[in-house]
Protein backbone atom coordinates (compact mmCIF):
# COMPACT_ATOMS: atom_id res chain seq x y z
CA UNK A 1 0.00 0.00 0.00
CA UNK A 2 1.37 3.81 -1.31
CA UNK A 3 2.54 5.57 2.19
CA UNK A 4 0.11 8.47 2.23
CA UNK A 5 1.29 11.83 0.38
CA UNK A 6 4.01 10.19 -2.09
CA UNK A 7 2.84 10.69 -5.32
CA UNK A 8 4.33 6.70 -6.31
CA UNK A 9 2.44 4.94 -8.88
CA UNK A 10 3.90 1.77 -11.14
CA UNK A 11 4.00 1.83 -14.43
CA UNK A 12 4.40 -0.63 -17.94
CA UNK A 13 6.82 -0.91 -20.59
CA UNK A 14 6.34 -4.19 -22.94
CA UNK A 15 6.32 -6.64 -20.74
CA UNK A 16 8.78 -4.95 -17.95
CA UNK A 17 7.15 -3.02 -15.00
CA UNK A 18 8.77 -0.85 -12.49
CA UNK A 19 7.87 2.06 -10.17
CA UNK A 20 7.78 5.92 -10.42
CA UNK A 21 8.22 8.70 -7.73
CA UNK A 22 7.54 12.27 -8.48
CA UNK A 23 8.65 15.05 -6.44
CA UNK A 24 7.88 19.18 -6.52
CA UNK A 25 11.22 20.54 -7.73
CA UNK A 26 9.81 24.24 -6.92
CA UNK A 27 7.84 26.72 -9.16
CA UNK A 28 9.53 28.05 -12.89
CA UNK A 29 9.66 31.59 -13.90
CA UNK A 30 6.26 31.35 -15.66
CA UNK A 31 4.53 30.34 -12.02
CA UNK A 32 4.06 26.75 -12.87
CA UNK A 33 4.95 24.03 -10.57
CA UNK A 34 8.24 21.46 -12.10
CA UNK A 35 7.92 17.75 -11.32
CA UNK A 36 11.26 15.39 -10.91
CA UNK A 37 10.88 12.15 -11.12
CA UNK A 38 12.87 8.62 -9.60
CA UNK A 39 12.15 4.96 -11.01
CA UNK A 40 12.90 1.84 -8.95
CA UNK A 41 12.00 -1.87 -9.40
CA UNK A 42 10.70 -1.79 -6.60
CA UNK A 43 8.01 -0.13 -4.62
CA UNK A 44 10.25 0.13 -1.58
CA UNK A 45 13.22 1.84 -3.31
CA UNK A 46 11.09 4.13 -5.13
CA UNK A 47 9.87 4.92 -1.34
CA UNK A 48 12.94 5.71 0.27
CA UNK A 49 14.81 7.61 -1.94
CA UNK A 50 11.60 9.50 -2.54
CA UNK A 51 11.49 10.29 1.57
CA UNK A 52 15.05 11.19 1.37
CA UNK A 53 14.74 13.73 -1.65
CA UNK A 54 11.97 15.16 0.03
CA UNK A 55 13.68 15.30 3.40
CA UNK A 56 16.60 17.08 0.88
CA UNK A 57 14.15 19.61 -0.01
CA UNK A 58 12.52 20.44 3.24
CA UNK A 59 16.02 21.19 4.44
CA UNK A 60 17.03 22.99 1.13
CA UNK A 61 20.44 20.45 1.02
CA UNK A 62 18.67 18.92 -2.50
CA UNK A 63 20.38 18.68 -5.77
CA UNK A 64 19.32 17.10 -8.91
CA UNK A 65 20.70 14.61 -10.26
CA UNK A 66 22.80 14.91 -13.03
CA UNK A 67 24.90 11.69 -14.77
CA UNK A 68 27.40 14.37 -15.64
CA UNK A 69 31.14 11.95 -15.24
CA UNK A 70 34.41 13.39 -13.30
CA UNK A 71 36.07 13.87 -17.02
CA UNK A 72 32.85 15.70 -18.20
CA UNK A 73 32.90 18.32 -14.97
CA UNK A 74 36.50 19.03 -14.83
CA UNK A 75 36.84 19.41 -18.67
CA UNK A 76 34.29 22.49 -18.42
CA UNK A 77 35.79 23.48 -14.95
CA UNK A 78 39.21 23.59 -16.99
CA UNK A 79 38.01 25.69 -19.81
CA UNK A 80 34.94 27.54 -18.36
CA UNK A 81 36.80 28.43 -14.79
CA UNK A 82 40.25 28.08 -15.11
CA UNK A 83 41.50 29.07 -18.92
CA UNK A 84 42.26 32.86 -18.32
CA UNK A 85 43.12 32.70 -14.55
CA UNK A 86 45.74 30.47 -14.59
CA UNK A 87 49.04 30.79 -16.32
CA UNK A 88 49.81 28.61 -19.42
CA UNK A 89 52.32 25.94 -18.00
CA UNK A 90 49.88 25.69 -14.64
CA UNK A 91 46.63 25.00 -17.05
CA UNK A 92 49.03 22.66 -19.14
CA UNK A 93 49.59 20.86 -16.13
CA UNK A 94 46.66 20.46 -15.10
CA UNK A 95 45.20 19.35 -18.41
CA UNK A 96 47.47 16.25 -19.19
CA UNK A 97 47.13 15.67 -15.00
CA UNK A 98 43.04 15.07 -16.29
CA UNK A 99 43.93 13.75 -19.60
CA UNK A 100 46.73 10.90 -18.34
CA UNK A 101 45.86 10.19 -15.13
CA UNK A 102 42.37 10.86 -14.03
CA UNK A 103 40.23 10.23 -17.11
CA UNK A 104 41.68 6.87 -17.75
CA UNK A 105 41.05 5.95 -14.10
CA UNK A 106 37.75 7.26 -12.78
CA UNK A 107 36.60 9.53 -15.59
CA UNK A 108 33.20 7.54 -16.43
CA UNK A 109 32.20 8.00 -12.73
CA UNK A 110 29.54 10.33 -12.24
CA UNK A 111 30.39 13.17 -10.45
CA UNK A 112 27.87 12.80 -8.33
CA UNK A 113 28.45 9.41 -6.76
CA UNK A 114 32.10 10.15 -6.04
CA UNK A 115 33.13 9.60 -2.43
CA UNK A 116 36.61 10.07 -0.61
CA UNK A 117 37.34 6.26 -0.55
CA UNK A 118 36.98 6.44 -4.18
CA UNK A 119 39.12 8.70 -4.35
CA UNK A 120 41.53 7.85 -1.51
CA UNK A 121 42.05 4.03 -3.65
CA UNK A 122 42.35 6.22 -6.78
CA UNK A 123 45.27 7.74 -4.92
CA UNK A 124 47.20 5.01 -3.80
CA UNK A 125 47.27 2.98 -6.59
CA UNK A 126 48.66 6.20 -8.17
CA UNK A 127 51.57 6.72 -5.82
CA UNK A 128 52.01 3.25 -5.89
CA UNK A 129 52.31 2.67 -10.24
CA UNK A 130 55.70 2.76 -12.02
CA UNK A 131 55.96 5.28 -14.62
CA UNK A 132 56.94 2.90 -17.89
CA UNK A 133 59.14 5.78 -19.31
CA UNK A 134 60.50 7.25 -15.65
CA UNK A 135 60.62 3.55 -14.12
CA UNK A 136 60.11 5.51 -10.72
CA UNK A 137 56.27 6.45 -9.12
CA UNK A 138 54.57 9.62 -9.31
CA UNK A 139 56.29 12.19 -6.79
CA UNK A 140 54.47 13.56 -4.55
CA UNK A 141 54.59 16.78 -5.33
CA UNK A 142 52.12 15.86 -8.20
CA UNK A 143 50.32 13.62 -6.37
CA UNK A 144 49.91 17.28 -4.16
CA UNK A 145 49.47 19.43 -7.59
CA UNK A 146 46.76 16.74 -8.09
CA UNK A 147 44.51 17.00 -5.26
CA UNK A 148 45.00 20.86 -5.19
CA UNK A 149 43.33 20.76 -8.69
CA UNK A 150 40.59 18.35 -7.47
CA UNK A 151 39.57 20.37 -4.40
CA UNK A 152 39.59 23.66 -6.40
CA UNK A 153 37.47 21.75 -8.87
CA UNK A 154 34.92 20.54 -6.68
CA UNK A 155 34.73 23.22 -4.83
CA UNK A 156 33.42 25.09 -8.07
CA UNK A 157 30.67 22.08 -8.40
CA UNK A 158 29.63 22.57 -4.83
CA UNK A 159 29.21 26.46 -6.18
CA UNK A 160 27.22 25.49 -9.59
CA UNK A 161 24.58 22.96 -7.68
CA UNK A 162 25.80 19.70 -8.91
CA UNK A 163 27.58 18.21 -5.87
CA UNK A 164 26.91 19.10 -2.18
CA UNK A 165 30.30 18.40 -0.68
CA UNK A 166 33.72 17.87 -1.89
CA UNK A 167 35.12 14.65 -1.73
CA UNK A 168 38.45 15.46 -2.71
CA UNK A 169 39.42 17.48 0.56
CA UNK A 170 40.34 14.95 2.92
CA UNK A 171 42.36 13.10 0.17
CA UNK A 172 45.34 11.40 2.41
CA UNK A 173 48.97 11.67 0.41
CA UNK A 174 52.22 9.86 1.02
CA UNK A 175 54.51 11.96 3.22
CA UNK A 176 57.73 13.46 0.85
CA UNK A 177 61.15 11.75 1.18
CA UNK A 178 63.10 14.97 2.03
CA UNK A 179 65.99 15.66 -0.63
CA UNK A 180 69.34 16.66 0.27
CA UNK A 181 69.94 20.02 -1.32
CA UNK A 182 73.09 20.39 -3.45
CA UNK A 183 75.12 23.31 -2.25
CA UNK A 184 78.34 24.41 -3.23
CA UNK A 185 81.41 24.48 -0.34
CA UNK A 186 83.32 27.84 -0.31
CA UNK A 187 85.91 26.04 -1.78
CA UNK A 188 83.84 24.85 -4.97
CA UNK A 189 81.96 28.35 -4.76
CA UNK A 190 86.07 29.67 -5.23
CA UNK A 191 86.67 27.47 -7.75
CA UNK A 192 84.27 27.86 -10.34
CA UNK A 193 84.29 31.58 -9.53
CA UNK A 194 88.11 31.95 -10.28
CA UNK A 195 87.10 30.25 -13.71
CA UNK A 196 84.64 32.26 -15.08
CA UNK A 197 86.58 34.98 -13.72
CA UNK A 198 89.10 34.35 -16.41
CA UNK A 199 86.51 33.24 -19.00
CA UNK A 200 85.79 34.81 -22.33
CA UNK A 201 82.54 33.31 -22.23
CA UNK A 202 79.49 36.42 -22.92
CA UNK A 203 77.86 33.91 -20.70
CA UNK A 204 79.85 33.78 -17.43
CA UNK A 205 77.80 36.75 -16.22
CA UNK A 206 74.62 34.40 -15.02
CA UNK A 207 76.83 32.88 -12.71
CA UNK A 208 77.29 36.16 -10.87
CA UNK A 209 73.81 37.29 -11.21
CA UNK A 210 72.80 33.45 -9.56
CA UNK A 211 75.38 33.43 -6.18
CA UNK A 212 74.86 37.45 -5.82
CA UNK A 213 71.07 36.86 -6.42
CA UNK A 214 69.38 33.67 -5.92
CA UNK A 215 67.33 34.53 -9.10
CA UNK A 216 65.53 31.52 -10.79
CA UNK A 217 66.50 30.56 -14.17
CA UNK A 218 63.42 32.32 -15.99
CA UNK A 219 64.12 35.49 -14.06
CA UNK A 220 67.28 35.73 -15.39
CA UNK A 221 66.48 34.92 -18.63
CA UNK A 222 63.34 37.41 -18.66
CA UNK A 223 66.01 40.32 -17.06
CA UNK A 224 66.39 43.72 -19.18
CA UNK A 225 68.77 46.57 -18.85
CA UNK A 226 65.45 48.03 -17.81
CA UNK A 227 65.51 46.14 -14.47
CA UNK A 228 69.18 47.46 -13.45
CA UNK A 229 69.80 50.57 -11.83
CA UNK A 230 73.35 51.00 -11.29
CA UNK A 231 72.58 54.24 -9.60
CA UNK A 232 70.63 53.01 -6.75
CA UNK A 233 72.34 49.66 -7.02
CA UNK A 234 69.50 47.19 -7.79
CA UNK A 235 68.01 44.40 -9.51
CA UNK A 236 64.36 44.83 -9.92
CA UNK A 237 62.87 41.38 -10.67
CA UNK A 238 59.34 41.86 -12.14
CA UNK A 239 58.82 39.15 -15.03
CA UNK A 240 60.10 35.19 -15.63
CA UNK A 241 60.65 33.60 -19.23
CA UNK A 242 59.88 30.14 -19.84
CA UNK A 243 59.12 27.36 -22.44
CA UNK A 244 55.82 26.10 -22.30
CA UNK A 245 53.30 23.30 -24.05
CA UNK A 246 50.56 25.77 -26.31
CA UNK A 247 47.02 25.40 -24.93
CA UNK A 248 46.24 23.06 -28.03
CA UNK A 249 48.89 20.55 -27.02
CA UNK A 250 50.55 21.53 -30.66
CA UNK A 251 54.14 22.50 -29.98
CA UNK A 252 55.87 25.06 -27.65
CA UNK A 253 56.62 28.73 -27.04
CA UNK A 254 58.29 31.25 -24.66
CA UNK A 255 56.00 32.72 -22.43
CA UNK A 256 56.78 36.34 -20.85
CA UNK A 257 54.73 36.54 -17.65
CA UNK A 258 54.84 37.93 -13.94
CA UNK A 259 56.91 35.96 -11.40
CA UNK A 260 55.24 33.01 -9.57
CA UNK A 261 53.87 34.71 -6.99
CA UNK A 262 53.18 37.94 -5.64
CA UNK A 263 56.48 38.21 -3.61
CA UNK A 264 58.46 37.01 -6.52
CA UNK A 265 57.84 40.05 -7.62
CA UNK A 266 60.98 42.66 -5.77
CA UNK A 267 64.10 44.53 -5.53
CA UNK A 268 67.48 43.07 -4.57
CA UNK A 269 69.85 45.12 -3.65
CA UNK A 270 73.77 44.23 -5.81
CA UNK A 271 77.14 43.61 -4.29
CA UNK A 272 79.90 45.42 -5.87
CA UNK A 273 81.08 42.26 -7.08
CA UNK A 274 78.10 41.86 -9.27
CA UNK A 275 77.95 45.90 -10.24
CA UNK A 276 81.07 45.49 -11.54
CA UNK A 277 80.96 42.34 -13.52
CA UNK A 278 77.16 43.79 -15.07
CA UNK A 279 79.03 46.86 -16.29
CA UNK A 280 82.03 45.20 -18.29
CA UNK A 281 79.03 42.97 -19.90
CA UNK A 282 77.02 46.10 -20.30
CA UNK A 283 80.15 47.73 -22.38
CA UNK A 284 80.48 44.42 -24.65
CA UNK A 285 76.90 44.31 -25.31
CA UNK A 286 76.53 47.79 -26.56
CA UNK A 287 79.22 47.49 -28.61
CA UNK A 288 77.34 44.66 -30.40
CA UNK A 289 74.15 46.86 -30.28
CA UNK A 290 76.03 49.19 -32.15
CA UNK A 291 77.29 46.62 -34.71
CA UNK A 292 73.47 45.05 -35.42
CA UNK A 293 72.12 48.27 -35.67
CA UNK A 294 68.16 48.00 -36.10
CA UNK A 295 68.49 43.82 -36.00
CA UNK A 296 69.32 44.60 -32.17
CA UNK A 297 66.75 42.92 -30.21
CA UNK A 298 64.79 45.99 -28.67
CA UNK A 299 63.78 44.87 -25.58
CA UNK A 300 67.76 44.45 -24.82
CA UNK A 301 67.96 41.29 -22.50
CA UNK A 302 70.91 41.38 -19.67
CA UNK A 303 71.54 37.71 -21.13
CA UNK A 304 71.40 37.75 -24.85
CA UNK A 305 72.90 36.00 -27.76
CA UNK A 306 74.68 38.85 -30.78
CA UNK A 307 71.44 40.34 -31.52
CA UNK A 308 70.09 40.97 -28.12
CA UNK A 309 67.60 38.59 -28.26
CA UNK A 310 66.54 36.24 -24.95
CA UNK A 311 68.44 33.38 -23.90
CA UNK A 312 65.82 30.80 -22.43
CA UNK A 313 66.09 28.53 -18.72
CA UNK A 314 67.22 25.58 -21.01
CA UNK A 315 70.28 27.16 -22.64
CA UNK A 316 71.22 28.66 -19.58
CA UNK A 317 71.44 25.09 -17.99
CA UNK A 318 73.42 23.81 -20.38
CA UNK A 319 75.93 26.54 -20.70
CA UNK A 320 76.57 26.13 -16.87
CA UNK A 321 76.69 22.58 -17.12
CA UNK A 322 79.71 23.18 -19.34
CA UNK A 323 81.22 26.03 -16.48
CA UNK A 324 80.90 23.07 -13.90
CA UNK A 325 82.53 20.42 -16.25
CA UNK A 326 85.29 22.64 -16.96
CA UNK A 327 86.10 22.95 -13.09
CA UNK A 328 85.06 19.22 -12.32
CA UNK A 329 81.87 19.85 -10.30
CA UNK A 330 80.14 16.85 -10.05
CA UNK A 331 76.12 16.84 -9.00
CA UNK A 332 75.41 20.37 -9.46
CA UNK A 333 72.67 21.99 -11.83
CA UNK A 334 71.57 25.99 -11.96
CA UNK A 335 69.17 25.39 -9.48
CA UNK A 336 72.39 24.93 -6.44
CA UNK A 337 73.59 28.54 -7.13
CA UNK A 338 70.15 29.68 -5.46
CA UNK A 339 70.57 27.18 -2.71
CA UNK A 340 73.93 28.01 -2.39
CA UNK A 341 73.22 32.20 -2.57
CA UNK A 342 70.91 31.47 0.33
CA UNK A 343 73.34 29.46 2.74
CA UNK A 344 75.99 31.70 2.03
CA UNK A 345 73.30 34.65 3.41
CA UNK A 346 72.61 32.65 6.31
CA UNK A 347 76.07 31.38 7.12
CA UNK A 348 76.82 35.60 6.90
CA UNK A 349 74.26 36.49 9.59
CA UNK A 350 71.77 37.65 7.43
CA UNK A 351 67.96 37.13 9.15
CA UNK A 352 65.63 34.55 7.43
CA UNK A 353 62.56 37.42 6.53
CA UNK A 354 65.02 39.44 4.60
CA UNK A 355 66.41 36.21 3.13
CA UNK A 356 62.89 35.17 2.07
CA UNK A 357 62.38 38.18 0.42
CA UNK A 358 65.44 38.50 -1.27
CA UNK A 359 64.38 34.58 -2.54
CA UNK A 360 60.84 35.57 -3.19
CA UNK A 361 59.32 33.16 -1.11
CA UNK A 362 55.57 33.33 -0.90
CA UNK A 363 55.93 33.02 2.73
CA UNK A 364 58.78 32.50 5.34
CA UNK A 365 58.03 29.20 6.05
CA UNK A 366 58.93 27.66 2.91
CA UNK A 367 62.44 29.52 3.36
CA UNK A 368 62.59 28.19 6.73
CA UNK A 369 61.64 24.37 5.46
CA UNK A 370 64.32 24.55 3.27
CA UNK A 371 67.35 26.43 4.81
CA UNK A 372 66.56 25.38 8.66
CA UNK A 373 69.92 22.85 8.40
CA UNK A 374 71.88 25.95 7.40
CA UNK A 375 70.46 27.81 10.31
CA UNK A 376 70.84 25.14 12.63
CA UNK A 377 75.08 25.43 11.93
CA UNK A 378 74.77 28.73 11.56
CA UNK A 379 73.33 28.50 15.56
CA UNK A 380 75.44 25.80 16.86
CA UNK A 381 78.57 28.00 15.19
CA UNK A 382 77.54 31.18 17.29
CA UNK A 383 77.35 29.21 20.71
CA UNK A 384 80.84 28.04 20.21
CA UNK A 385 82.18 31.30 20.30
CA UNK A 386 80.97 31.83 23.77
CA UNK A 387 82.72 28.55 24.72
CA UNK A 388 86.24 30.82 25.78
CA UNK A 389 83.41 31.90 28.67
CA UNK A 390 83.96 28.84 30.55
């Protein structure tokens, strides 16, 4: 017997029969009541998810359903949301992390029915699959870039009525294996300083910009004449240059665009060292200015091939990896001159806010994280000096 007050009725198709619930969605804009309906085989089914939409209603927690899949949502959220707000090589990420790693796994789930231990299983099997190319597992830093993505995307579902909670948030990851930072000794620091010293290379000045710095790789390749002021005696580091995928997955191209974040974005002041060694390559390169005439590059990069034009992250790599080969440096990429621009600051006495914003840290715990060995010495160093106390 029909429970009083649920509209439930059953109904024929051929020879199959089943059940029907209708419910009062609310009233449309022309003042007419909208039905939703639920089918069951049984009676009893029909019944209780009929109570419970209702219940949903009554308590304005109801949603419609939808059969709208995880690879459906997050390919709108990707281009509806995301495809002016983020930059290129973020949305590029985030497009083959859908397209290689999601889709093929839980794509054809609707978004709907997707629950954290879903998820959570999707996740370990992930940090526990071998990469056929890599031979290694996913890191978990994209295992991290990967969740961030997921809870940002839900949490725009949650926004557009199709999902009432977000079952990505409470997502469980692997804890990081902490790697031991590569930073040059004073003696290596020496060495390779006394050869590029003596180098004809146009290139040796990134190596003085890096230790005197701690700019990234894209800053210095983004740097212009613009951003030095030999006057005041600063660096002004307001743009990075990279490489990137094209939206359309159809090649690559250099990319121009603010730092990473908003405190990547500063002033650092320059040792004489570095003032010095920017004003012998200033003389060279205007003399080639001169030479090129209007071919000259015009926005006039600090690191710049004959004609003035940019010299991108990759080349700068490989130029240094020739410096370190050349002085027998084993283990050590770019990247180490900003490590090792920071531990020299620290070993110096310098204070780890300043430091962070010299590094453009978004905040000073991620300086802290990754220099608190250095400061540690640094410590331990101080308190030995007040050993002739006792």
């Amino acid at each position: 017997m029909p429970r009083k007050g649920l509209n439930i009725s059953k109904c024929h198709k051929g020879k199959y029969e089943y059940w029907r619930g209708r419910y009062e969605k609310g009233i449309d804009r022309n003042g007419r009541m909208t039905y939703g309906e639920i089918y069951a085989k049984t009676y009893e089914e029909v019944e209780e998810r009929l109570v419970k939409v209702q219940n949903e209603i009554n308590a304005n927690t109801f949603i419609e359903p939808t059969k709208i899949t995880v690879a459906q949502w997050l390919d709108r959220w990707l281009k509806t949301y995301k495809d002016t707000s983020l930059t290129q090589s973020t949305y590029i990420s985030y497009k083959g992390i859908i397209e290689n790693h999601i889709t093929p796994a839980i794509g054809g789930l609707r978004l709907q029915i997707l629950s954290l231990d879903m998820l959570q299983d999707f996740f370990n099997k992930k940090a526990a699959e071998i990469n056929p190319r890599t031979k290694k597992p996913l890191s978990v830093k994209t295992l991290k870039n990967m969740k961030t993505m997921l809870v940002t995307a839900f949490k725009q579902a949650i926004i557009s009525d199709i999902i009432h909670r977000n079952p990505a948030e409470y997502i469980a990851l692997p804890k990081a294996e902490k790697k031991e930072m590569r930073v040059l000794t004073r003696e290596e620091q020496r060495r390779l300083l006394e050869y590029v010293k003596t180098s004809d290379s146009r290139f040796k000045v990134i190596v003085f910009i890096a230790l005197c710095t701690g700019m990234r790789e894209g800053e210095i390749s983004a740097l212009t004449w613009n951003d030095i002021d030999f006057e005041r005696g600063v660096i002004t580091v307001n743009k990075t240059l990279m490489r990137v995928q094209k939206k359309d997955g159809k090649g690559t191209e250099i990319k121009i665009t603010p730092p990473k974040s908003r405190k990547s974005d500063r002033v650092i002041p320059m040792q004489m060292a570095l003032i010095s060694e920017l004003k012998k390559h200033y003389k060279n390169i205007t003399a080639e200015k001169l030479l090129a005439g209007s071919a000259y590059d015009k926005k006039c990069y600090v690191v710049c091939n004959e004609l003035g034009g940019y010299v991108e992250p990759r080349q700068i790599q490989k130029i240094f990896k020739g410096f370190t080969a050349a002085v027998k440096l084993d283990g050590v990429n770019f990247h180490a001159l900003r490590h090792t621009f920071a531990t020299r600051a620290v070993e110096s006495g310098m204070d780890i806010k300043t430091l962070s914003t010299l590094l453009g840290h978004a905040d000073i715990q991620t300086t802290l994280n990754r220099y608190a060995h250095t400061t540690d010495e640094h410590a331990r160093n101080e308190i030995e000096k007040m050993s002739v106390l006792f």
